[in-house]
Protein backbone atom coordinates (compact mmCIF):
# COMPACT_ATOMS: atom_id res chain seq x y z
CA UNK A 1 50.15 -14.39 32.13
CA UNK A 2 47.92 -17.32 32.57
CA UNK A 3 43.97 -16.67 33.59
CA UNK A 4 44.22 -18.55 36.72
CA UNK A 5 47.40 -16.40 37.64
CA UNK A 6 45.50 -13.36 37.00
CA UNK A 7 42.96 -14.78 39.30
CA UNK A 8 45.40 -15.88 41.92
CA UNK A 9 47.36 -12.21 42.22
CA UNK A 10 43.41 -10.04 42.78
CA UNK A 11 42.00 -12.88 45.35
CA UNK A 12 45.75 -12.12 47.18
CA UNK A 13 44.91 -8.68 47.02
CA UNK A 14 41.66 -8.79 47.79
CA UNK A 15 42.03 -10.93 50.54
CA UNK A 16 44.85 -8.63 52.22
CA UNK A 17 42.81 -5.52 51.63
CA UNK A 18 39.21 -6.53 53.75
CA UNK A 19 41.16 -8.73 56.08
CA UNK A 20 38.19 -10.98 56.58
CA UNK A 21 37.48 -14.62 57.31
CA UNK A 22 34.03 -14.74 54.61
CA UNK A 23 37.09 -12.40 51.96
CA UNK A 24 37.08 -15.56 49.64
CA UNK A 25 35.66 -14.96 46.81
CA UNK A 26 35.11 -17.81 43.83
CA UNK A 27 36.90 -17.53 40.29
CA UNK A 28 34.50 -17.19 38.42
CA UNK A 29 33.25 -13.48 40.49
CA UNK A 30 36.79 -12.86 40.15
CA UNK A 31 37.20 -13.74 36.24
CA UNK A 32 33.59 -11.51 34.78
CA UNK A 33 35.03 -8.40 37.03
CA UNK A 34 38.51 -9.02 35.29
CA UNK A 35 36.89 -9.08 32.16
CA UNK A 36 34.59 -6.07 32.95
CA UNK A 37 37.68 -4.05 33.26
CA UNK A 38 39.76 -5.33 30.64
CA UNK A 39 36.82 -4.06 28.35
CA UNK A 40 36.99 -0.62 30.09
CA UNK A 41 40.55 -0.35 29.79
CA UNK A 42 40.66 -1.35 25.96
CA UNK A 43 38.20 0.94 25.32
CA UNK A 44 39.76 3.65 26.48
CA UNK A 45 42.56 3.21 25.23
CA UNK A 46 41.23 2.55 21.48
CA UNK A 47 39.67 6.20 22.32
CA UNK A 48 42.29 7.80 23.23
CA UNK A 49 43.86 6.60 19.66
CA UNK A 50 46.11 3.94 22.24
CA UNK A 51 47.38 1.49 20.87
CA UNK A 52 46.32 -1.98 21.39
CA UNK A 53 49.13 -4.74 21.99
CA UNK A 54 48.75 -7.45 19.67
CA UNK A 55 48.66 -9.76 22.81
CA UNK A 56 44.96 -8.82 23.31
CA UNK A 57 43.81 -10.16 19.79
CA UNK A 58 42.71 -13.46 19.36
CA UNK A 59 42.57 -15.51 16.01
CA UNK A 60 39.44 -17.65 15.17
CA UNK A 61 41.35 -20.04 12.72
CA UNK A 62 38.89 -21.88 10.76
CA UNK A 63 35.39 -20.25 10.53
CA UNK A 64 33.12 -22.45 8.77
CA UNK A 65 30.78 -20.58 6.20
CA UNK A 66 27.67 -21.47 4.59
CA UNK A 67 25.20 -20.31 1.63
CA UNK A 68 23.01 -17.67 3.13
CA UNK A 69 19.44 -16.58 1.33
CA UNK A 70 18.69 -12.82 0.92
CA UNK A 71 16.03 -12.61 3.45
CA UNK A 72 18.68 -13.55 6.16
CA UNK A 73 20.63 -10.63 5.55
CA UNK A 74 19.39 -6.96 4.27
CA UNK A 75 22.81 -6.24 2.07
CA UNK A 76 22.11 -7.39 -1.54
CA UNK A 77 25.28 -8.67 -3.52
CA UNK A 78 26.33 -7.76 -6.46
CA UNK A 79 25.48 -9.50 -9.59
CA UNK A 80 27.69 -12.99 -9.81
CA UNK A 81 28.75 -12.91 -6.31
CA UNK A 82 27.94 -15.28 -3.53
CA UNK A 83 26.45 -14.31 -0.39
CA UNK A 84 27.68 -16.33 2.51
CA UNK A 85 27.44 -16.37 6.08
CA UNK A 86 29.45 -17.91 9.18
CA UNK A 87 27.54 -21.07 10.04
CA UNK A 88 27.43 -20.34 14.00
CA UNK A 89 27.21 -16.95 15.27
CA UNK A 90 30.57 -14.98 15.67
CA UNK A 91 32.40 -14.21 19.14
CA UNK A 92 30.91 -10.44 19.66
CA UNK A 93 34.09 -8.12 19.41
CA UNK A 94 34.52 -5.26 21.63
CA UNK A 95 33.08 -2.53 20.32
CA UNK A 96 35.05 1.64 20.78
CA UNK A 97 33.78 4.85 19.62
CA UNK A 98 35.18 3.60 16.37
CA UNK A 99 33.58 0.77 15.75
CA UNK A 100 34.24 -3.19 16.32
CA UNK A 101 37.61 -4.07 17.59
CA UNK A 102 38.12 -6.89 14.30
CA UNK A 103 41.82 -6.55 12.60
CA UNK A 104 41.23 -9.01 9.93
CA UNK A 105 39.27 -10.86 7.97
CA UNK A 106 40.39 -13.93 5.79
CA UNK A 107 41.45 -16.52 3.72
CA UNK A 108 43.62 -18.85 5.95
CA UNK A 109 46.35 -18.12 3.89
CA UNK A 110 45.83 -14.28 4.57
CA UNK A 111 46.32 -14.06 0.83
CA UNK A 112 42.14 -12.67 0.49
CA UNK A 113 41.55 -9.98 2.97
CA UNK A 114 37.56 -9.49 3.31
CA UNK A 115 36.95 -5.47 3.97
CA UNK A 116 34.26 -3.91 6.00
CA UNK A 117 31.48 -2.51 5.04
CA UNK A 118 28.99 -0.34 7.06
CA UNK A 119 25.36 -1.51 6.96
CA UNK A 120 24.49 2.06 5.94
CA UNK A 121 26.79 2.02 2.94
CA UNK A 122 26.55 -1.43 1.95
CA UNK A 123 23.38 -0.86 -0.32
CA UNK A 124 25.45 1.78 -3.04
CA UNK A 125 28.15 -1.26 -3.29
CA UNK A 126 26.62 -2.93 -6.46
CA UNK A 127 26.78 0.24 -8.36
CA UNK A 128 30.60 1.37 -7.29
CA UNK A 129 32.48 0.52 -9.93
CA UNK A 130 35.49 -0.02 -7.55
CA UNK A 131 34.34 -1.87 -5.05
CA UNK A 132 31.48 -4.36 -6.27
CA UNK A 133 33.71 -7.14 -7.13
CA UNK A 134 35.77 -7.00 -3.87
CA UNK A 135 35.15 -9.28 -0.88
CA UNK A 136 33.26 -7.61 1.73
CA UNK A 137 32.24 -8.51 5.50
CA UNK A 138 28.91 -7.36 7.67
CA UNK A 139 28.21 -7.73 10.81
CA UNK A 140 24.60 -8.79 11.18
CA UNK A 141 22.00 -10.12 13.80
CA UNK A 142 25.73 -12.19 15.52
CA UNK A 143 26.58 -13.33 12.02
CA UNK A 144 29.13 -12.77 9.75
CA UNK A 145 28.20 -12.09 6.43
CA UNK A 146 30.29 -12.69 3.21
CA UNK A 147 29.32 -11.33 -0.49
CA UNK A 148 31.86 -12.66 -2.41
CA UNK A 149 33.18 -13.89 -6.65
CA UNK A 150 34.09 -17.42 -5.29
CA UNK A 151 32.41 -19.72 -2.47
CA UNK A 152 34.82 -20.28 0.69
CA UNK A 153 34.50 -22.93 2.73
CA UNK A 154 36.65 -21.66 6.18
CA UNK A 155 37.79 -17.78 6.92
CA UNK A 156 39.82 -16.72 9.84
CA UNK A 157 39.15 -13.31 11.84
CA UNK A 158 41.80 -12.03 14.37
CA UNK A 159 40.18 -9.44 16.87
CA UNK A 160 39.42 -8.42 20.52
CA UNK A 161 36.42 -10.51 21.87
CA UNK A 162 34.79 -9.19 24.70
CA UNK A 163 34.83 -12.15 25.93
CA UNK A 164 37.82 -14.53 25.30
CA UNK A 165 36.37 -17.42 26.33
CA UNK A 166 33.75 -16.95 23.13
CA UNK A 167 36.89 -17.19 21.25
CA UNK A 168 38.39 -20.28 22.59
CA UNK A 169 34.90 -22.42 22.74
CA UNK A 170 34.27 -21.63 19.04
CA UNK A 171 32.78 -24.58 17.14
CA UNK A 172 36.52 -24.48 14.53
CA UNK A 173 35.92 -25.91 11.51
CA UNK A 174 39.21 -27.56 11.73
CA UNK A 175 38.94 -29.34 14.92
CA UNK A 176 41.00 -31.95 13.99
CA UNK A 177 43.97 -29.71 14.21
CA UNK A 178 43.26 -27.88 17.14
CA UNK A 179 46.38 -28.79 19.92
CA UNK A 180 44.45 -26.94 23.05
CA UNK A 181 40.52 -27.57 22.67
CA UNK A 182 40.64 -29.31 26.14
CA UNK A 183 42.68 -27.19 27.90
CA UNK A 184 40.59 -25.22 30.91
CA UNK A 185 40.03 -21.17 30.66
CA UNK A 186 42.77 -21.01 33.61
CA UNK A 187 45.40 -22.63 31.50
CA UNK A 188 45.17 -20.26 29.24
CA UNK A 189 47.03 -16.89 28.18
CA UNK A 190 45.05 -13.44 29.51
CA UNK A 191 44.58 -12.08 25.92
CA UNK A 192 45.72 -8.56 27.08
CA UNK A 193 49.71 -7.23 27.56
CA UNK A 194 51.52 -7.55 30.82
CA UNK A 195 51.42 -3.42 31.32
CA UNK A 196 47.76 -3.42 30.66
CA UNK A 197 47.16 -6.72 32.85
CA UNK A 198 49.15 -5.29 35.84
CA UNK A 199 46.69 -2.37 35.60
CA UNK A 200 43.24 -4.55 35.32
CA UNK A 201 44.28 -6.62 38.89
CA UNK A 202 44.81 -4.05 40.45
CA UNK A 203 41.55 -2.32 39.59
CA UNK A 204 39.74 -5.13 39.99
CA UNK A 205 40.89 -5.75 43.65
CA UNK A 206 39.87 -2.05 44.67
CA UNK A 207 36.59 -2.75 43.08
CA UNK A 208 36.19 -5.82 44.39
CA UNK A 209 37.92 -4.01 47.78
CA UNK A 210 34.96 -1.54 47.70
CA UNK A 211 31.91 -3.90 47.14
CA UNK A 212 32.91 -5.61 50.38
CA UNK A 213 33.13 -2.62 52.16
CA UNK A 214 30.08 -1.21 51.00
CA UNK A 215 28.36 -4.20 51.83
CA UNK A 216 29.60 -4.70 55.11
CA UNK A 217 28.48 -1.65 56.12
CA UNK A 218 25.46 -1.82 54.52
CA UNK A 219 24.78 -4.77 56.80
CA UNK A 220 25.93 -2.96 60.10
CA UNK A 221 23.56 0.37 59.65
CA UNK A 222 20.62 -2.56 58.35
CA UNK A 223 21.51 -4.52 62.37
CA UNK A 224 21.77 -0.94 64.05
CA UNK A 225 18.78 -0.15 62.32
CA UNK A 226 16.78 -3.10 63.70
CA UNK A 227 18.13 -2.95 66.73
CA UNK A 228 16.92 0.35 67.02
CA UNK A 229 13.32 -0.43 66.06
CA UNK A 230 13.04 -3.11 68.60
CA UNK A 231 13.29 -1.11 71.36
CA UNK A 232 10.58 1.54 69.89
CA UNK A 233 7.99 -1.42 70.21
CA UNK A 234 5.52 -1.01 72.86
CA UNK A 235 4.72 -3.95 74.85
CA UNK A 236 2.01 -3.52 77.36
CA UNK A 237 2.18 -4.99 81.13
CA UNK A 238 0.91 -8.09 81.48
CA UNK A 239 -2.14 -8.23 84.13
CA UNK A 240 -1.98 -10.76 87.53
């Protein structure tokens, strides 16, 4: 399903539910409270031990890396290996009880997979016998961090952004392939399953629903209240 058809279906049922002339409500409202609770409903899920259609993951194709220095990052790489780091900072991903929703890390031609490491584990790496010549990833300060036997140029990373549209304005190293770079967040796919996306409009528009409502009678007991007060105020005779 398209964003702007996502849109379209909660303003419908919005607009049916307060039954109001000032109901409209612009996109973009409608689009960060979509997004809200397709976070909240991911999340979940991913707790629950769920799992996540691959129609929610997005792929940053061509993520350009650079030579980092030591200070920038507290991880110290093992002797021989380069330390790199994503040039611009990196989409943030959604983040569960079980850490950062990222599926991959890699070469582009998924041949290298870069593993994880935990900040707090990172530091023993050098001296594991099994693991200090392997490519490994962190996290850091929005970066992406890289210690690595042979300098890369570009990576890719599939995962769930919290927000997609991070995703789809990324700065690609290989811009002079991309096919869609113009096309508006509207035209695009909803990065979440049909199932799951049925479930976020609808949860959306009773939000959205309940705001209103809230709101409107917020306003009415403010106008009673005023009313009210008006008619406590003394005003004295005036004399001939």
């Amino acid at each position: 399903m398209l964003v702007g058809e996502a849109i379209q279906r909660v303003q419908s049922l919005y607009s049916r539910g307060v039954q109001s002339q000032d109901s409209r409500l612009m996109p973009k409202h409608i689009w960060n409270k979509l997004l809200s609770t397709r976070s909240s409903l991911l999340i979940q899920k991913n707790n629950k031990n769920q799992p996540i259609s691959q129609f929610t993951y997005q792929t940053i194709p061509c993520i350009e890396l650079v030579r980092a220095t030591p200070y920038e990052c507290p991880c110290v790489p093992p002797a021989g290996c380069f330390l790199l780091r994503s040039k611009f900072l990196i989409p943030q991903p959604l983040t569960t009880l079980k850490g950062d929703l990222i599926q991959s890390v890699s070469s582009l031609d998924g041949n290298l997979i870069i593993d994880d490491v935990a900040f707090a584990t990172n530091k023993y790496t050098p001296g594991n016998k099994y693991t200090a010549k392997k490519p490994q990833r962190l996290l850091y300060n929005g970066y992406l961090f890289v210690t690595i036997l042979k300098e890369l140029k570009v990576i890719q990373m599939t995962l769930v952004a919290n927000n997609p549209e991070e995703v789809w304005n990324y700065p690609s190293f290989c811009e002079e392939e991309c096919t869609d770079c113009c096309l508006s967040p509207l035209d695009r796919e909803f990065p979440l399953d049909n199932d799951t996306t049925d479930t976020a409009i609808q949860m959306t528009a009773n939000e959205l629903i309940s705001i209103f409502t809230q709101m409107r009678e917020d306003k009415f007991n403010n106008s009673s209240d005023d009313t009210a007060n008006s008619n406590l105020v003394h005003n004295p005779q005036q004399t001939q």
